[in-house]
N, C-alpha and C. Protein backbone atom coordinates (compact mmCIF):
# COMPACT_ATOMS: atom_id res chain seq x y z
N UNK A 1 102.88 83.31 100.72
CA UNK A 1 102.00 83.57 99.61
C UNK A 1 101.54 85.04 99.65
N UNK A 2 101.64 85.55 98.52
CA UNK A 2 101.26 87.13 98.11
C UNK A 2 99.57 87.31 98.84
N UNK A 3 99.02 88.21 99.59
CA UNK A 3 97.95 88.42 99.62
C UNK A 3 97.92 90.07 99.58
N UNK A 4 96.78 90.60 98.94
CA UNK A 4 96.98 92.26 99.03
C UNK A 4 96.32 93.14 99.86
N UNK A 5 96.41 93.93 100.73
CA UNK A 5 96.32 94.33 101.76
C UNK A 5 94.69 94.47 101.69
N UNK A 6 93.86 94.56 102.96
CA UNK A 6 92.50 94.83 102.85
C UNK A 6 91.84 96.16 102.33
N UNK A 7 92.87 96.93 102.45
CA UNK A 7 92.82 98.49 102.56
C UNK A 7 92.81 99.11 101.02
N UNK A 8 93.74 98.31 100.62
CA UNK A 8 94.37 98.67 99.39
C UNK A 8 93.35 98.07 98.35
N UNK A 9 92.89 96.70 98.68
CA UNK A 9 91.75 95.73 98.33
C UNK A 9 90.71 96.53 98.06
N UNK A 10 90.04 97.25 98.65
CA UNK A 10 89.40 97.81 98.79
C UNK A 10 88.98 99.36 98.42
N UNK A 11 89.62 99.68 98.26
CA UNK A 11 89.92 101.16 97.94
C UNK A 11 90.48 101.49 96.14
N UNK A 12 90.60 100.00 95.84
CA UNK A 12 91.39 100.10 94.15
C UNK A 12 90.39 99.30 93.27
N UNK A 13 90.69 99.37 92.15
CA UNK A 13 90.42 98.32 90.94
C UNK A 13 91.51 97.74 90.59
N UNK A 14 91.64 96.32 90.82
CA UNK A 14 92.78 95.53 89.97
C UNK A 14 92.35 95.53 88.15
N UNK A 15 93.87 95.77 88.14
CA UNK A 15 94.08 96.05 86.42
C UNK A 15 94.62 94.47 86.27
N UNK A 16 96.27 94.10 86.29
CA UNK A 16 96.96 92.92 86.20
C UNK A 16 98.03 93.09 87.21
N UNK A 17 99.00 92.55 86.15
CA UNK A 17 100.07 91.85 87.04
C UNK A 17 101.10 92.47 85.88
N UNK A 18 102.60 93.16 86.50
CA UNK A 18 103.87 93.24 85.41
C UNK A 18 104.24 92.00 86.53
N UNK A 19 105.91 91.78 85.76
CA UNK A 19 106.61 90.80 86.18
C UNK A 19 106.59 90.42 87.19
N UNK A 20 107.03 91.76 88.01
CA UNK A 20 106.86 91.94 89.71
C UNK A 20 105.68 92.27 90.31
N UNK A 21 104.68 93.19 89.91
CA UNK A 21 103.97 93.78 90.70
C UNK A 21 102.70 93.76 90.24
N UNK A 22 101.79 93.88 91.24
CA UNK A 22 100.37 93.93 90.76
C UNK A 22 100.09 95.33 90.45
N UNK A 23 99.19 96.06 89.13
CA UNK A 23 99.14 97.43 89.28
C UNK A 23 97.45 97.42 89.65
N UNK A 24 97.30 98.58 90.21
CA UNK A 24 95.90 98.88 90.49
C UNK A 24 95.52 100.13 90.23
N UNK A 25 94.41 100.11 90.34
CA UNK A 25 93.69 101.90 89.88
C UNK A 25 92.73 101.73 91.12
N UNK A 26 93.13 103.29 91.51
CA UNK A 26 92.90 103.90 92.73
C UNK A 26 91.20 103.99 92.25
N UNK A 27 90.13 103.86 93.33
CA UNK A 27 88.90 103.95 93.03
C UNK A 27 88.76 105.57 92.69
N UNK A 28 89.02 106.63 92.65
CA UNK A 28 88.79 107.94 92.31
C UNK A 28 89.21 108.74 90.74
N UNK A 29 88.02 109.11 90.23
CA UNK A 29 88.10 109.30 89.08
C UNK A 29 88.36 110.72 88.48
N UNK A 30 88.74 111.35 89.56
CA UNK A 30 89.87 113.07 89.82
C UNK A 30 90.85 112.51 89.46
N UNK A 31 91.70 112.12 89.60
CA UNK A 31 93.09 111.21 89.03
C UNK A 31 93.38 110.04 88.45
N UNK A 32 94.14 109.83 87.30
CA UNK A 32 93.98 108.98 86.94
C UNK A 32 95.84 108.39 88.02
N UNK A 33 95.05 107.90 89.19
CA UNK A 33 96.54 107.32 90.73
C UNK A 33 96.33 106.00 90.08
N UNK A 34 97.63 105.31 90.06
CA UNK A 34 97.84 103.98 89.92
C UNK A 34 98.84 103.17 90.99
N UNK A 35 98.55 102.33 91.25
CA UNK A 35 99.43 101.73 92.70
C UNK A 35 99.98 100.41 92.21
N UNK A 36 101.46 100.40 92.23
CA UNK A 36 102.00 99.11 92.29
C UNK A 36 102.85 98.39 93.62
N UNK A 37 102.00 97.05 93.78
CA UNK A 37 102.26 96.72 94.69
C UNK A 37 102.84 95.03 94.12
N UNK A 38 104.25 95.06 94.99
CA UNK A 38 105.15 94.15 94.68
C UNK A 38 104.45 92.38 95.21
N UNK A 39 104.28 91.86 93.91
CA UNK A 39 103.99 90.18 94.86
C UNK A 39 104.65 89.43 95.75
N UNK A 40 105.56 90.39 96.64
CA UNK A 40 106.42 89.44 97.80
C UNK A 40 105.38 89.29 99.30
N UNK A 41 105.56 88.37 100.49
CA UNK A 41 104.73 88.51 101.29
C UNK A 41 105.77 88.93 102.38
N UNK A 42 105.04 89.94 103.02
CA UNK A 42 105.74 90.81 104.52
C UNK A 42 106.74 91.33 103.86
N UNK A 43 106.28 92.37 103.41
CA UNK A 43 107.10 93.61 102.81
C UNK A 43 106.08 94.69 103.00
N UNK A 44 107.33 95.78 104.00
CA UNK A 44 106.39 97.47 103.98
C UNK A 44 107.53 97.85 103.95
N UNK A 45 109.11 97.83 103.05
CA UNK A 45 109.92 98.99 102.90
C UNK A 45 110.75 98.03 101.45
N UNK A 46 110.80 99.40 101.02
CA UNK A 46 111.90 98.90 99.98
C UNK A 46 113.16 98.31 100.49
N UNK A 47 113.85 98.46 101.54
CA UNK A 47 115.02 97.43 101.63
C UNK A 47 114.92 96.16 101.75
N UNK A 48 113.79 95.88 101.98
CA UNK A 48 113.28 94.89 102.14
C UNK A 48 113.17 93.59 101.35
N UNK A 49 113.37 94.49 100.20
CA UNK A 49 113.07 93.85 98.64
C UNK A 49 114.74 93.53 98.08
N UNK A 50 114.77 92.28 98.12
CA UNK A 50 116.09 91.64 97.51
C UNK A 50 116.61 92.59 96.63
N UNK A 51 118.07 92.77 96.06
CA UNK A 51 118.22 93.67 94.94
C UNK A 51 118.08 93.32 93.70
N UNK A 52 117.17 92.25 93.18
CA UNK A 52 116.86 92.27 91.96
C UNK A 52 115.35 92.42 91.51
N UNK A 53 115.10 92.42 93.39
CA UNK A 53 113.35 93.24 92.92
C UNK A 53 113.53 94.86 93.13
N UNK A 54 114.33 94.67 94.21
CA UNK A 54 114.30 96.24 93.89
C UNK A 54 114.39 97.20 92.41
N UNK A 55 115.07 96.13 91.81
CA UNK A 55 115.62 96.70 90.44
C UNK A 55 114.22 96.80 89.29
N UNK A 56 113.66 95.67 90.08
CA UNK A 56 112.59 95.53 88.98
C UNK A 56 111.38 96.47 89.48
N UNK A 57 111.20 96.79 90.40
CA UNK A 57 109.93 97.64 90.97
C UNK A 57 110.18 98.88 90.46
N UNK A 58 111.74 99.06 89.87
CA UNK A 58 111.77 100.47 89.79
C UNK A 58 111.90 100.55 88.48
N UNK A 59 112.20 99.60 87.48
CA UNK A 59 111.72 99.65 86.13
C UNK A 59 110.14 99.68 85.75
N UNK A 60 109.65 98.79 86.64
CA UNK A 60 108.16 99.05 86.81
C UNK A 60 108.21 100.42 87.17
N UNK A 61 108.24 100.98 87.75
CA UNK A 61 107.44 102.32 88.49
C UNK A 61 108.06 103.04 87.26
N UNK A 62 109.34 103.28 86.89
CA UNK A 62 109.33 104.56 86.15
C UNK A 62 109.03 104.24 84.54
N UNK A 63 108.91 102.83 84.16
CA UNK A 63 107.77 102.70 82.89
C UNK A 63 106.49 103.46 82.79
N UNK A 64 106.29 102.76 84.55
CA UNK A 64 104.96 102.97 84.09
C UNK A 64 104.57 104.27 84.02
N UNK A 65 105.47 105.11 85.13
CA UNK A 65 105.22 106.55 85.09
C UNK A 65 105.31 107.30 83.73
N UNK A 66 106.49 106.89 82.79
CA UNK A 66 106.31 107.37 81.84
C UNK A 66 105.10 107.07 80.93
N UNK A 67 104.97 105.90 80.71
CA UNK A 67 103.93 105.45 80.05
C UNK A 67 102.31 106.44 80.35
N UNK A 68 102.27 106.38 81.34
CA UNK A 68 101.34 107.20 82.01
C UNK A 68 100.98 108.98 81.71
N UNK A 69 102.45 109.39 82.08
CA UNK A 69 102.85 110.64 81.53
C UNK A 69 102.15 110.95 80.26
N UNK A 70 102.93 110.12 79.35
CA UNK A 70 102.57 110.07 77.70
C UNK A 70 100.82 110.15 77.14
N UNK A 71 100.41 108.71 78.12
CA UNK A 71 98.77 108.74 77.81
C UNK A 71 97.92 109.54 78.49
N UNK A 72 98.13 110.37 79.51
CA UNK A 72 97.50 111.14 79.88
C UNK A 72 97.77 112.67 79.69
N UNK A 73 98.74 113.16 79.49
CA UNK A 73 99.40 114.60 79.92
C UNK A 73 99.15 114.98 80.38
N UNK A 74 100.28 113.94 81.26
CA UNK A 74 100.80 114.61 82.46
C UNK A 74 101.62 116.28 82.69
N UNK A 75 101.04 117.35 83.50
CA UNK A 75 102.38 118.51 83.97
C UNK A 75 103.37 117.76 84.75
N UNK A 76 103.08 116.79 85.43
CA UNK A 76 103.80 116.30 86.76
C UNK A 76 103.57 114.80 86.95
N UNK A 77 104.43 113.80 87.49
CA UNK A 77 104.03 112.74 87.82
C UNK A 77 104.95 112.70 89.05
N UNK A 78 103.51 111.93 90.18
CA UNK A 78 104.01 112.05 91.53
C UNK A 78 104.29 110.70 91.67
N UNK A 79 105.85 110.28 92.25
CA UNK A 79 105.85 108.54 92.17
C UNK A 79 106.18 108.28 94.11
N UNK A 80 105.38 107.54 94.88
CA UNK A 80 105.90 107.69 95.93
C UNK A 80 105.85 106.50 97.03
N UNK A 81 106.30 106.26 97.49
CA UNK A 81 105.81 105.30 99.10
C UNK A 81 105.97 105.79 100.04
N UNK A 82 104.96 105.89 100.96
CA UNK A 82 104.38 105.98 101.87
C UNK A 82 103.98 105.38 102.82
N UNK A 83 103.17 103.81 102.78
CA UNK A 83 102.64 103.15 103.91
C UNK A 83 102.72 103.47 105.46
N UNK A 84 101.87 104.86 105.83
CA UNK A 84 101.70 105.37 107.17
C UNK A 84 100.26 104.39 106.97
N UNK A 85 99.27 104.20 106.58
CA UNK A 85 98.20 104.15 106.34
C UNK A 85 98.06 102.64 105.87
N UNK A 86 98.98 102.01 104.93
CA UNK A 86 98.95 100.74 104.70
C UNK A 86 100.42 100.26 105.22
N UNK A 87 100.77 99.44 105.29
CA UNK A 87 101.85 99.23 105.46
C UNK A 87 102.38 97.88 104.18
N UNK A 88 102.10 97.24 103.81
CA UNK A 88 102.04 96.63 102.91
C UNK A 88 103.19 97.89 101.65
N UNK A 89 104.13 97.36 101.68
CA UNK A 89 104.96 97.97 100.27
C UNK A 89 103.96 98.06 99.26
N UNK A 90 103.85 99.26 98.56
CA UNK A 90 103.09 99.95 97.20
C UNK A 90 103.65 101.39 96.95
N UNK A 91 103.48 100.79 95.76
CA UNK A 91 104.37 102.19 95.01
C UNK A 91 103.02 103.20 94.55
N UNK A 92 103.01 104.67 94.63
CA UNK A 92 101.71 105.47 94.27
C UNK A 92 102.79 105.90 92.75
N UNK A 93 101.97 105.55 91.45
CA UNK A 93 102.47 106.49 90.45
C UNK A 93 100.79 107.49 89.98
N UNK A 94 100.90 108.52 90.06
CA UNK A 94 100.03 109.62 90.04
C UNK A 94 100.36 110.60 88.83
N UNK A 95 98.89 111.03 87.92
CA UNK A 95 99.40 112.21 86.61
C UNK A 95 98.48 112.77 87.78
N UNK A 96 99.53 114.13 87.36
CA UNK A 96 98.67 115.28 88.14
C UNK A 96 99.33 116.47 87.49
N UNK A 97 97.74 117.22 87.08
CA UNK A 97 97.71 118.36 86.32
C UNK A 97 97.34 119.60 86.56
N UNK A 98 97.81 120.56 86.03
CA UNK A 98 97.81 121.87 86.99
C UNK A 98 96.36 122.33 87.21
N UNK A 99 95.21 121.74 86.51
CA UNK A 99 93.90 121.90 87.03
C UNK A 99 93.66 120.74 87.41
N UNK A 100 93.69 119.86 88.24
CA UNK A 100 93.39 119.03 88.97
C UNK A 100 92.91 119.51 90.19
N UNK A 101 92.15 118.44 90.57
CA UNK A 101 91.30 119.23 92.39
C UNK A 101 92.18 119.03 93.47
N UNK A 102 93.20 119.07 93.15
CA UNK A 102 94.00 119.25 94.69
C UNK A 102 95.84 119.52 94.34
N UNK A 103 95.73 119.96 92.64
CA UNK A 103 96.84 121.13 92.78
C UNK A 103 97.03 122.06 93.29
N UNK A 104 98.13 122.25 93.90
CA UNK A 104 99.61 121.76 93.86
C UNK A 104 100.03 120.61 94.87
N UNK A 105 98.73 120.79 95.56
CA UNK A 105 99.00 120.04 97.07
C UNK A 105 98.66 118.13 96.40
N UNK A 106 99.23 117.37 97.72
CA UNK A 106 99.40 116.01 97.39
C UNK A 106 97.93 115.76 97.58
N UNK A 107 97.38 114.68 96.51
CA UNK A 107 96.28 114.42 96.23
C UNK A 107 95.43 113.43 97.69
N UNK A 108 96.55 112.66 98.43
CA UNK A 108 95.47 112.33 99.35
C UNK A 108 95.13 112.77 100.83
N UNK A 109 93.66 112.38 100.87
CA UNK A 109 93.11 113.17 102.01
C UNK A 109 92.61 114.34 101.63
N UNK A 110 92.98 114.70 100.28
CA UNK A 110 92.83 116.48 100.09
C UNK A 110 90.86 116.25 99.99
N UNK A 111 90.53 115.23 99.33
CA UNK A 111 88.81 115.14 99.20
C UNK A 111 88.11 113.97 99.41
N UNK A 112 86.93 113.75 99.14
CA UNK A 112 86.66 112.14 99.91
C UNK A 112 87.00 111.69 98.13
N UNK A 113 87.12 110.48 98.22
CA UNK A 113 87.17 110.00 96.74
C UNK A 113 85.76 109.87 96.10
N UNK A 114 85.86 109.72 94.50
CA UNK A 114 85.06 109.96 94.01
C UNK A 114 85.02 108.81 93.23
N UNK A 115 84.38 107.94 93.04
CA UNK A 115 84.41 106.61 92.56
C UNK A 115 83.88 106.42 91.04
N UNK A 116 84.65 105.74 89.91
CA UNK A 116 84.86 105.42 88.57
C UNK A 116 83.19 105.15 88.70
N UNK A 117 82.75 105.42 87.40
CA UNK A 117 81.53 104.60 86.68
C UNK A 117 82.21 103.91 85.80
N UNK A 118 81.66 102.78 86.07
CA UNK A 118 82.01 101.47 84.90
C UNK A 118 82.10 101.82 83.51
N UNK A 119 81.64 102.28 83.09
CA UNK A 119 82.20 103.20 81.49
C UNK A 119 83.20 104.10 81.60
N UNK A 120 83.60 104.31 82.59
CA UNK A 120 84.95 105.37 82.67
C UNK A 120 85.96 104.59 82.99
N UNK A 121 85.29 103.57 83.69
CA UNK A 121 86.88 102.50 84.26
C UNK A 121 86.88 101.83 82.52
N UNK A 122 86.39 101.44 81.73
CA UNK A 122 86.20 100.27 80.65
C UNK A 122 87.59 101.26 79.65
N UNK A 123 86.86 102.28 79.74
CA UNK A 123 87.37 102.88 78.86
C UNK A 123 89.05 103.44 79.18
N UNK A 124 89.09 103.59 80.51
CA UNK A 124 90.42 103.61 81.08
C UNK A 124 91.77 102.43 80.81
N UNK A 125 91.01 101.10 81.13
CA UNK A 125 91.82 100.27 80.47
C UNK A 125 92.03 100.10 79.41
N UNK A 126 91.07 100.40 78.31
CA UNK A 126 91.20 100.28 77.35
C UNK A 126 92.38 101.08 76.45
N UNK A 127 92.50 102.28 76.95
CA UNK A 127 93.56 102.83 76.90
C UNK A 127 94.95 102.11 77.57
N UNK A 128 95.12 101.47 78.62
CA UNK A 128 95.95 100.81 79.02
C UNK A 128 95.97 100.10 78.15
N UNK A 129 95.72 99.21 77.51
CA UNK A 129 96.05 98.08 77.10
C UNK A 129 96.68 98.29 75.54
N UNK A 130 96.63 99.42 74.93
CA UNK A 130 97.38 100.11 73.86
C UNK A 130 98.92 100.64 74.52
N UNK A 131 98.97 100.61 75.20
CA UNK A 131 100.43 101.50 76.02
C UNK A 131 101.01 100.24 76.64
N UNK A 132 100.71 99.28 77.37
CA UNK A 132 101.19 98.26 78.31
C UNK A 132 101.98 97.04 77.27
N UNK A 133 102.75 96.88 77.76
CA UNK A 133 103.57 95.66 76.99
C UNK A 133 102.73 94.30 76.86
N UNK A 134 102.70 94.05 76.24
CA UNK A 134 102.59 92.56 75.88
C UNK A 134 102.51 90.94 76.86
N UNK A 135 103.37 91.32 77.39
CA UNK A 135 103.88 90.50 78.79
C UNK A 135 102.40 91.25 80.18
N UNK A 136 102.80 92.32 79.96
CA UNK A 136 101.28 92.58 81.03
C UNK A 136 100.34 91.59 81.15
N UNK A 137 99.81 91.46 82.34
CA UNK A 137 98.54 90.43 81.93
C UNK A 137 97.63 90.97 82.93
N UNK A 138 96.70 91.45 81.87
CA UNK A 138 95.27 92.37 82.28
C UNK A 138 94.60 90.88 83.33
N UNK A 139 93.80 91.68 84.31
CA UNK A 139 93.23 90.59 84.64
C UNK A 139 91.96 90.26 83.93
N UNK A 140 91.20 91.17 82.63
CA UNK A 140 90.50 90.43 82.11
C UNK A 140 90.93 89.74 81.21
N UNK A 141 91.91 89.15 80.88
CA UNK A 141 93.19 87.94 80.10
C UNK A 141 93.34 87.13 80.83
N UNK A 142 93.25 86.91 82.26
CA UNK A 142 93.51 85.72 83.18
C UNK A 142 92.45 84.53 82.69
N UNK A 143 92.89 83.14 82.83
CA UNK A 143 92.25 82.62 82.31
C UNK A 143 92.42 81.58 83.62
């Protein structure tokens, strides 16, 4: 059974669920970082991931990156995995703009995070939910 890491738990806002993956928003409101993390259990590498999730994590990731791109303008979108820090498989898709607080350099660690006010997160999804397919399912739609 899928459970999501404590770290990651903790450190994000759950948005929903695409087919495969749960997406989340990073608690820091310098970037608009989004993290997708695949619903399989004991997974920390992409080979890991059968090849028809693989296929799908990566239609996820570069949707969403574009999608992202588009609603924010983006200069750059950083798409990456990493898990030194979590290990739990998650994908980082990141807009990052040439005045951003930790251009050019990679956004984490660069500052302590800076955490959403609830009118900035409301309004964040709200924008998501004009861009996101249909099939998305926000978790304020869970029923």
């Amino acid at each position: 059974m899928f459970e999501l890491d404590a770290r990651l738990r903790g450190d994000t806002i759950e948005v929903g669920d695409f087919t495969l993956s749960r997406l989340l928003l990073m608690n820091d409101a310098r970037y608009p970082w989004f993290i997708l993390v695949p619903r399989r259990e004991d997974v920390s590498e992409l080979f890991q991931l059968d090849e028809k999730d693989q296929q799908q994590l990566w239609r996820e990731t570069t949707f969403l990156a574009e999608v992202l791109r588009d609603t924010f303008g983006a200069d750059k979108m950083n798409v990456a995995t990493l898990g030194n820090v979590v290990a739990q498989l998650h994908m980082h898709v990141i807009v990052r703009k040439k005045n951003d607080d930790a251009w050019p350099a990679p956004v984490w660690g660069k500052h302590a995070a800076q955490p959403y006010e609830a009118s900035r997160t409301e309004e964040l999804l709200a924008r998501l939910k004009l861009v996101l397919p249909s099939s998305f399912r926000f978790v304020s739609d869970r029923s």
